[in-house]
N, C-alpha and C. Protein backbone atom coordinates (compact mmCIF):
# COMPACT_ATOMS: atom_id res chain seq x y z
N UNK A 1 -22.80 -17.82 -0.15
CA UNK A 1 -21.77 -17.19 -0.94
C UNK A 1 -21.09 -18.21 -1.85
N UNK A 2 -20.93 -19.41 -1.23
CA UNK A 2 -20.38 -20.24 -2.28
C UNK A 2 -20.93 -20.53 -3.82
N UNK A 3 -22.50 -19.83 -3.88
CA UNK A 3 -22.86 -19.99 -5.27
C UNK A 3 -21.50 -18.71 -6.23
N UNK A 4 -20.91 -18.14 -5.73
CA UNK A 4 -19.96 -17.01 -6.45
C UNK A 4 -18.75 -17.48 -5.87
N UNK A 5 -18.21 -18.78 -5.49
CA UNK A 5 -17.17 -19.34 -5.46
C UNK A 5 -16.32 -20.07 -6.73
N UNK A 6 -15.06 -20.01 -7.13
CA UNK A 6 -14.47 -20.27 -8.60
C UNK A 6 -13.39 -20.77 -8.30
N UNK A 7 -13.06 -21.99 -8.04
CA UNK A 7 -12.11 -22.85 -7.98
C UNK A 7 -11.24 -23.78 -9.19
N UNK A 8 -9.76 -23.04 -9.45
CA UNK A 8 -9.32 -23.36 -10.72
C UNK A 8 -7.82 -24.64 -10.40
N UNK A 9 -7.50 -25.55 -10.89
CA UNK A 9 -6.31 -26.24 -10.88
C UNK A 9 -5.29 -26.30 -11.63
N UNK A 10 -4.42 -25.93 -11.96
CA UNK A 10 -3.36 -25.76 -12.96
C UNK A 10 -1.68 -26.90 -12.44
N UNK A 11 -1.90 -27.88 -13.69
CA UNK A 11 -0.62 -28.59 -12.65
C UNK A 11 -1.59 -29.90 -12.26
N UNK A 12 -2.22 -30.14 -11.97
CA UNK A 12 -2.46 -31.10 -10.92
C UNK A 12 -4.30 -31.29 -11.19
N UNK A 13 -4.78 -32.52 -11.08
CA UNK A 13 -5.98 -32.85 -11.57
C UNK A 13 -6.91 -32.30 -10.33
N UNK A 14 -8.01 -31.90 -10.87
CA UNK A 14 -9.47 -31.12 -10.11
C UNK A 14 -9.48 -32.04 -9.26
N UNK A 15 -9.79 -31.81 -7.87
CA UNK A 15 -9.99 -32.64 -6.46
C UNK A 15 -11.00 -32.00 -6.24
N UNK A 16 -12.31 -33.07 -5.56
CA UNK A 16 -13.33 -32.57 -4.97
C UNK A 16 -12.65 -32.25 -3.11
N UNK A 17 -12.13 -32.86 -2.92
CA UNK A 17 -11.71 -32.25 -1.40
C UNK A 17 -10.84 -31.63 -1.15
N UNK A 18 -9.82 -31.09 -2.53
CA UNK A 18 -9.52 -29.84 -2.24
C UNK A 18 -10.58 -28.84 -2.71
N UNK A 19 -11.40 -28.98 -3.03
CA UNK A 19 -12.53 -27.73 -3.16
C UNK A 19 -13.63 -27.63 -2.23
N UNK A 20 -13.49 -28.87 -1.37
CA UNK A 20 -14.40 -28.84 0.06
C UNK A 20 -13.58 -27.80 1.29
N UNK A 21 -12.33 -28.30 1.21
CA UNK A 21 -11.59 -27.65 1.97
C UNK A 21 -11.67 -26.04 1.84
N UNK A 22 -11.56 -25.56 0.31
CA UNK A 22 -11.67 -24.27 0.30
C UNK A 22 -13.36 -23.85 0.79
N UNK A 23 -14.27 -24.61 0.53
CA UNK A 23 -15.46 -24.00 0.77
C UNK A 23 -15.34 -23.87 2.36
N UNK A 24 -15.03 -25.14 3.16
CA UNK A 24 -14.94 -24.96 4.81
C UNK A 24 -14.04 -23.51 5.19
N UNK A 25 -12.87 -23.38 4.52
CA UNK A 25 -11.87 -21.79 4.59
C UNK A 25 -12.70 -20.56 4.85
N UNK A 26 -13.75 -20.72 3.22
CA UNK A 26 -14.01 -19.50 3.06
C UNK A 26 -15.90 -19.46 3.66
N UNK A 27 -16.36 -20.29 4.45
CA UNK A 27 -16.99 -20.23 5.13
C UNK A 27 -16.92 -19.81 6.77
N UNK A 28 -15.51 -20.40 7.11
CA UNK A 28 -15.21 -19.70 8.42
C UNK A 28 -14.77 -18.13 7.89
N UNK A 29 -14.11 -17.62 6.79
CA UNK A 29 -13.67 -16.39 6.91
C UNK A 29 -15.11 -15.59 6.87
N UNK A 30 -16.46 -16.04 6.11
CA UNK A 30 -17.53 -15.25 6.04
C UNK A 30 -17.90 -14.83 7.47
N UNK A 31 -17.63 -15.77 8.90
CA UNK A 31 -17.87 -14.88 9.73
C UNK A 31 -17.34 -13.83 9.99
N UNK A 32 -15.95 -13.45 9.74
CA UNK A 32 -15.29 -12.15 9.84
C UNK A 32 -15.42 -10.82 8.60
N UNK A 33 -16.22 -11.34 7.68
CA UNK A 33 -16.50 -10.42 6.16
C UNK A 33 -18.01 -11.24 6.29
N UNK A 34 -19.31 -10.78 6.75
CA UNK A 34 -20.34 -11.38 6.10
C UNK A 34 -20.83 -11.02 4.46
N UNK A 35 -20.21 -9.84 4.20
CA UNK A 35 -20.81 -9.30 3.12
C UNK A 35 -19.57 -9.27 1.59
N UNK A 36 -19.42 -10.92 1.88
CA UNK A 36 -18.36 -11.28 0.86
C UNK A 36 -19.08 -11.47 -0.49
N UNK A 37 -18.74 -11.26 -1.89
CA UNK A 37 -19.17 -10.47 -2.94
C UNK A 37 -18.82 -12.19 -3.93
N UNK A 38 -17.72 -12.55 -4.05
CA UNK A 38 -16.92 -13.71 -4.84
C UNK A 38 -15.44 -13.84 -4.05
N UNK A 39 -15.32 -15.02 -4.78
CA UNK A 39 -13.83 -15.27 -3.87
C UNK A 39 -13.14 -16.36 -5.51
N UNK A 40 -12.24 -16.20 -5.80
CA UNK A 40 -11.01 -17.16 -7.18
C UNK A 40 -10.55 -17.73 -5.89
N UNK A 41 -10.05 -18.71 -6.44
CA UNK A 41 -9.20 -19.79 -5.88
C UNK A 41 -8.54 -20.43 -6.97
N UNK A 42 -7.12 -19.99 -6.85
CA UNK A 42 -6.32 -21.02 -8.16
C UNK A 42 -5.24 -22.25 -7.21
N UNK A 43 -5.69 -23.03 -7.44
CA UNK A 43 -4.60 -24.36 -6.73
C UNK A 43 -3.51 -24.66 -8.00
N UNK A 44 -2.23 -24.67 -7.74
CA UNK A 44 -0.95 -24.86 -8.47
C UNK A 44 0.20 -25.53 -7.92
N UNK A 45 0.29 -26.55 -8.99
CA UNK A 45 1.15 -27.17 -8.49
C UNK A 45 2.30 -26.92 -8.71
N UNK A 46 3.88 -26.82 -8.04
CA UNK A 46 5.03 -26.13 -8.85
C UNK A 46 5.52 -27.85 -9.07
N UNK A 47 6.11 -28.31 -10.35
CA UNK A 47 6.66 -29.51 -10.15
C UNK A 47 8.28 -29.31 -10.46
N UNK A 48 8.78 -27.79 -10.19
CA UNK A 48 9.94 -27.67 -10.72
C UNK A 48 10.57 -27.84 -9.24
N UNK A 49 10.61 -28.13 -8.24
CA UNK A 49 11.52 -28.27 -7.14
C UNK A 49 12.19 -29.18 -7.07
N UNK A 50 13.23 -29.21 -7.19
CA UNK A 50 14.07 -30.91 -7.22
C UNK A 50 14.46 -31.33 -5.94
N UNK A 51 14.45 -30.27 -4.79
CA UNK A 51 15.14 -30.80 -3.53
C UNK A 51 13.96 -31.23 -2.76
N UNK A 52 13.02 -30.27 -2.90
CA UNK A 52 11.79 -30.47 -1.87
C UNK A 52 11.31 -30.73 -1.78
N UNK A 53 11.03 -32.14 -3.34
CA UNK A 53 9.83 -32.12 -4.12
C UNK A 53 8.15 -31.07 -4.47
N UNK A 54 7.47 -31.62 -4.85
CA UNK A 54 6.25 -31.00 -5.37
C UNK A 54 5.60 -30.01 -4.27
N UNK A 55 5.45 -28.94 -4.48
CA UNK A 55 4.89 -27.55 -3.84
C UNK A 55 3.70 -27.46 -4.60
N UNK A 56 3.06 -27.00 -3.26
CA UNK A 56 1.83 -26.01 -4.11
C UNK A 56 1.40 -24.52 -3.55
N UNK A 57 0.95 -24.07 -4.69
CA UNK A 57 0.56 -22.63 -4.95
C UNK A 57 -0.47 -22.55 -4.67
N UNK A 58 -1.30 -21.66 -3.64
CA UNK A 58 -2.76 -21.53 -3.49
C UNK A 58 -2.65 -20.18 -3.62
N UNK A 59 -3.46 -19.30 -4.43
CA UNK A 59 -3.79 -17.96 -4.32
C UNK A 59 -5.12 -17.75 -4.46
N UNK A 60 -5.69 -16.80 -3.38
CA UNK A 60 -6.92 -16.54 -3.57
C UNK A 60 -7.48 -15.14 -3.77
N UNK A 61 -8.03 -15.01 -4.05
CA UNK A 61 -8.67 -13.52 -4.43
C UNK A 61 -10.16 -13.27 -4.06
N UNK A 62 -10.67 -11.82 -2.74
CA UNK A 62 -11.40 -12.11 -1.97
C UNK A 62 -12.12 -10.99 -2.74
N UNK A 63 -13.19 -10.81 -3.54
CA UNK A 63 -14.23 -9.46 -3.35
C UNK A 63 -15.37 -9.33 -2.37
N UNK A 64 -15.16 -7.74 -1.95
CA UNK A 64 -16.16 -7.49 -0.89
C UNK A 64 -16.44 -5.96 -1.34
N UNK A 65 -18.00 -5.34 -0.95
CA UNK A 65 -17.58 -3.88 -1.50
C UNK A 65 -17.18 -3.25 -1.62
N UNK A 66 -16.39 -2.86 -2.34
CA UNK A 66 -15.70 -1.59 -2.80
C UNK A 66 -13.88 -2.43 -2.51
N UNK A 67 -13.65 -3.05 -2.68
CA UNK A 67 -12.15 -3.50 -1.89
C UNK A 67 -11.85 -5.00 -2.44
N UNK A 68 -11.13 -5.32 -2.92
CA UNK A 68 -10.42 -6.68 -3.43
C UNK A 68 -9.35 -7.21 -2.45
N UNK A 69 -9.04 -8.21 -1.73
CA UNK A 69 -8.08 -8.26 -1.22
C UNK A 69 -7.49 -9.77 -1.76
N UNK A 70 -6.13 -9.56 -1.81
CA UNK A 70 -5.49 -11.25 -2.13
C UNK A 70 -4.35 -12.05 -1.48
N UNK A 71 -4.47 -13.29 -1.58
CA UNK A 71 -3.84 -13.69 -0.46
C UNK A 71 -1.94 -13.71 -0.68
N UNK A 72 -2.04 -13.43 -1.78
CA UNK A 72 -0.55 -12.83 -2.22
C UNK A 72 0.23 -14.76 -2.54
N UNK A 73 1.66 -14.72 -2.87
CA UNK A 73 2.73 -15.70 -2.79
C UNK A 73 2.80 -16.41 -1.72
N UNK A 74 3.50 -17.35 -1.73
CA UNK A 74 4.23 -17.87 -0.70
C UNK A 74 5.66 -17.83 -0.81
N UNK A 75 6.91 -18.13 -0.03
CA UNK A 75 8.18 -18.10 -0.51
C UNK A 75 8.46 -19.00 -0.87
N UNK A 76 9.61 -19.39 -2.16
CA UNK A 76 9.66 -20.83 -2.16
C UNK A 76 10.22 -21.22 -2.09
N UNK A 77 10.62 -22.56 -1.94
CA UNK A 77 11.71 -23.39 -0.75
C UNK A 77 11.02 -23.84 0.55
N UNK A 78 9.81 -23.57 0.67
CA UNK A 78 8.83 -23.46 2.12
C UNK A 78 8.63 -24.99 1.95
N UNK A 79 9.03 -25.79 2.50
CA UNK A 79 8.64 -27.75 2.63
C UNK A 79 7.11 -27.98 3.06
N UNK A 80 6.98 -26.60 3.96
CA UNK A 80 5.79 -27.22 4.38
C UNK A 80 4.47 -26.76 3.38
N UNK A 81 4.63 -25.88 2.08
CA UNK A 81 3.78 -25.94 0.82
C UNK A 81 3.77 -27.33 0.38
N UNK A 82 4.50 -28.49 0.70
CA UNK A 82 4.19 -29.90 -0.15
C UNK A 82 3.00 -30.37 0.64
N UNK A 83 1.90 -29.93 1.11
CA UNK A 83 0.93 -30.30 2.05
C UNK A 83 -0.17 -29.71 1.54
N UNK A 84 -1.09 -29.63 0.73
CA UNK A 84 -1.89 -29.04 0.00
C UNK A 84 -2.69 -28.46 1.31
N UNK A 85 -3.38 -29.24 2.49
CA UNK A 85 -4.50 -28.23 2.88
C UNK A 85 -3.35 -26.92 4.05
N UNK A 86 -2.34 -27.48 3.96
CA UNK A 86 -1.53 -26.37 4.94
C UNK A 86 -1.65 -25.15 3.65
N UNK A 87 -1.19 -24.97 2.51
CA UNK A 87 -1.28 -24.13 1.66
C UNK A 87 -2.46 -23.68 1.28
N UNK A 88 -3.74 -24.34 1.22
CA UNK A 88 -5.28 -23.75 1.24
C UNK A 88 -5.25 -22.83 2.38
N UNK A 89 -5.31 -23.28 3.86
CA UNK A 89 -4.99 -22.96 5.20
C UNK A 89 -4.15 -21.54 5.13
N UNK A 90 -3.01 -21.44 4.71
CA UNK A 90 -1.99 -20.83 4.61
C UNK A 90 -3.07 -19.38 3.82
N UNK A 91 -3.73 -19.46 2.73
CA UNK A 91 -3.81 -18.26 1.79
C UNK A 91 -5.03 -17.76 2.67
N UNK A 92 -5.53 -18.72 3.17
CA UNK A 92 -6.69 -17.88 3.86
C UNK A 92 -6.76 -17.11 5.40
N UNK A 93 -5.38 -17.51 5.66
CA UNK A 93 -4.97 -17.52 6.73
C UNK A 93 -4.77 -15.20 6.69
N UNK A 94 -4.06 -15.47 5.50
CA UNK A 94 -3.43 -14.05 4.99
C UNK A 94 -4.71 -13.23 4.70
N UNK A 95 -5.97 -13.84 3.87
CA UNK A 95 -6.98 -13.00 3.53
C UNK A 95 -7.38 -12.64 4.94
N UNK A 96 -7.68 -13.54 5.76
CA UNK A 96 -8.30 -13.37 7.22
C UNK A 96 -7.70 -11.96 7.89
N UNK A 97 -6.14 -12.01 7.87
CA UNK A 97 -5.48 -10.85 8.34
C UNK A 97 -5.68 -9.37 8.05
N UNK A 98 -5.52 -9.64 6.57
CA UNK A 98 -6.06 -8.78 5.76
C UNK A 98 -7.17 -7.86 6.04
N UNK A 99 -8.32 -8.75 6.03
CA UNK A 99 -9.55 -8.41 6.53
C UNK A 99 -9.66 -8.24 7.89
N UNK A 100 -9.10 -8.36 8.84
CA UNK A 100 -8.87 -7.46 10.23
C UNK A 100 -8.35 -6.53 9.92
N UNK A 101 -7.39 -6.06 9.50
CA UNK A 101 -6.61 -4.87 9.55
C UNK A 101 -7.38 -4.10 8.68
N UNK A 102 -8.36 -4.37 7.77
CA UNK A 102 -8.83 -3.55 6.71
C UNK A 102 -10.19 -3.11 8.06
N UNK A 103 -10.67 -3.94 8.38
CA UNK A 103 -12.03 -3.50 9.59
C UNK A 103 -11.53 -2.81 10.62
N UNK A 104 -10.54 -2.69 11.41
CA UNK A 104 -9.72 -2.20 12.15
C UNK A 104 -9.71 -0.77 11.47
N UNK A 105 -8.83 -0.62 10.64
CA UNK A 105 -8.70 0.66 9.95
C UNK A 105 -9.83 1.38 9.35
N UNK A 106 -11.14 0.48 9.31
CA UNK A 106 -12.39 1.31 8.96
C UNK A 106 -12.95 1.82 10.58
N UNK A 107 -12.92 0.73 11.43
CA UNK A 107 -13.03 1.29 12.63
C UNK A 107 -12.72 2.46 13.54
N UNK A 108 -11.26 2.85 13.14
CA UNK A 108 -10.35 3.84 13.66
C UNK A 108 -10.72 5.09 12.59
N UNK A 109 -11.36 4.66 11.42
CA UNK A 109 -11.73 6.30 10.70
C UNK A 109 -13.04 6.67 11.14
N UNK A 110 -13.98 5.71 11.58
CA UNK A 110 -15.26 5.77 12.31
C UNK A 110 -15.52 6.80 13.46
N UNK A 111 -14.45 6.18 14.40
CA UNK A 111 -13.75 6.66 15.77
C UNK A 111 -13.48 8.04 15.34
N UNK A 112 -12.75 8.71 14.44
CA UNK A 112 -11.86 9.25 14.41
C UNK A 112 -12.88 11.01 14.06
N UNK A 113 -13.72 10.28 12.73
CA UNK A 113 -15.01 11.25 12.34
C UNK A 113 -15.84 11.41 13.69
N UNK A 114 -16.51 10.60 14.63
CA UNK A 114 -17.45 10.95 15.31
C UNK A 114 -16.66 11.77 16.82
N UNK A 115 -15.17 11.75 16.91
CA UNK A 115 -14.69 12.41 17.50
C UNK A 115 -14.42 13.73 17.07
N UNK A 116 -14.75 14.18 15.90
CA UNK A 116 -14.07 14.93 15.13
C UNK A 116 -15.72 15.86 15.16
N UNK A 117 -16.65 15.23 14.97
CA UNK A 117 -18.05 15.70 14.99
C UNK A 117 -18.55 16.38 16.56
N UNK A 118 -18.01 15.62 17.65
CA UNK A 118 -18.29 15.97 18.76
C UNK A 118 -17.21 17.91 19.69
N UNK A 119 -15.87 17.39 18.77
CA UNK A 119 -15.03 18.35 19.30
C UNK A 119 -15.67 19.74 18.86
C-alpha cells in the first residue's frame, strides 16, 4: 500500500524519518483495514506558539472502499504535540479508532440483517 502513500511538509523541511515513521503507522494500521485504498499525510509545523514553543500538526487522511476517514485536529496548547513522532502516533492513533468503530458498526448491521433473515 505504501506505493499510494503521499507525505506532505509545510513549515518545516522534508524528513526521511518522519516519513519512515508514518510508513511503520500506517503499516501496523493495514492489519486492522487490509483493504486500504491511499492514505495523505500532511506534517505541520505551528511556529506561532510563544509559550510552548514549536507544535506540530499531523493530519492524515485514510481511503478505503466506499468511506474516507480522517484523523481530524489536535487541541492546541497540547506540549506534548512539540514531539513530532507522539503527533504522527497521535493521528493514527484516531484513524485506528475510527476504523474499529466503523468495522464494529458494519458488524452489528451484518448481525442485525442475518437475524432479521432468520426471524
Amino acid at each position: 500500500m505504501t506505493e499510494s502513500l503521499h507525505v506532505a511538509f509545510h513549515g518545516l523541511p522534508p524528513s526521511e524519518q518522519a516519513r519512515e515513521r508514518v510508513r511503520k503507522q500506517l503499516a501496523a494500521l493495514e492489519r486492522h483495514a487490509p483493504k486500504i485504498l491511499s492514505c495523505r499525510v500532511t506534517v505541520q509545523a505551528d511556529r506561532h506558539r510563544r509559550r510552548s514553543g514549536n507544535t506540530y500538526e499531523v493530519h492524515a487522511e485514510l481511503h478505503v472502499p466506499g468511506r474516507t476517514f480522517s484523523s481530524g485536529r489536535h487541541r492546541p496548547g497540547d506540549e506534548r504535540y512539540a514531539d513530532l513522532d507522539f503527533a504522527i502516533r497521535e493521528a493514527f492513533r484516531r484513524l485506528k479508532r475510527q476504523l474499529d468503530e466503523h468495522s464494529a458498526r458494519r458488524r452489528e448491521a451484518r448481525r442485525a440483517s442475518v437475524g432479521a433473515r432468520q426471524a
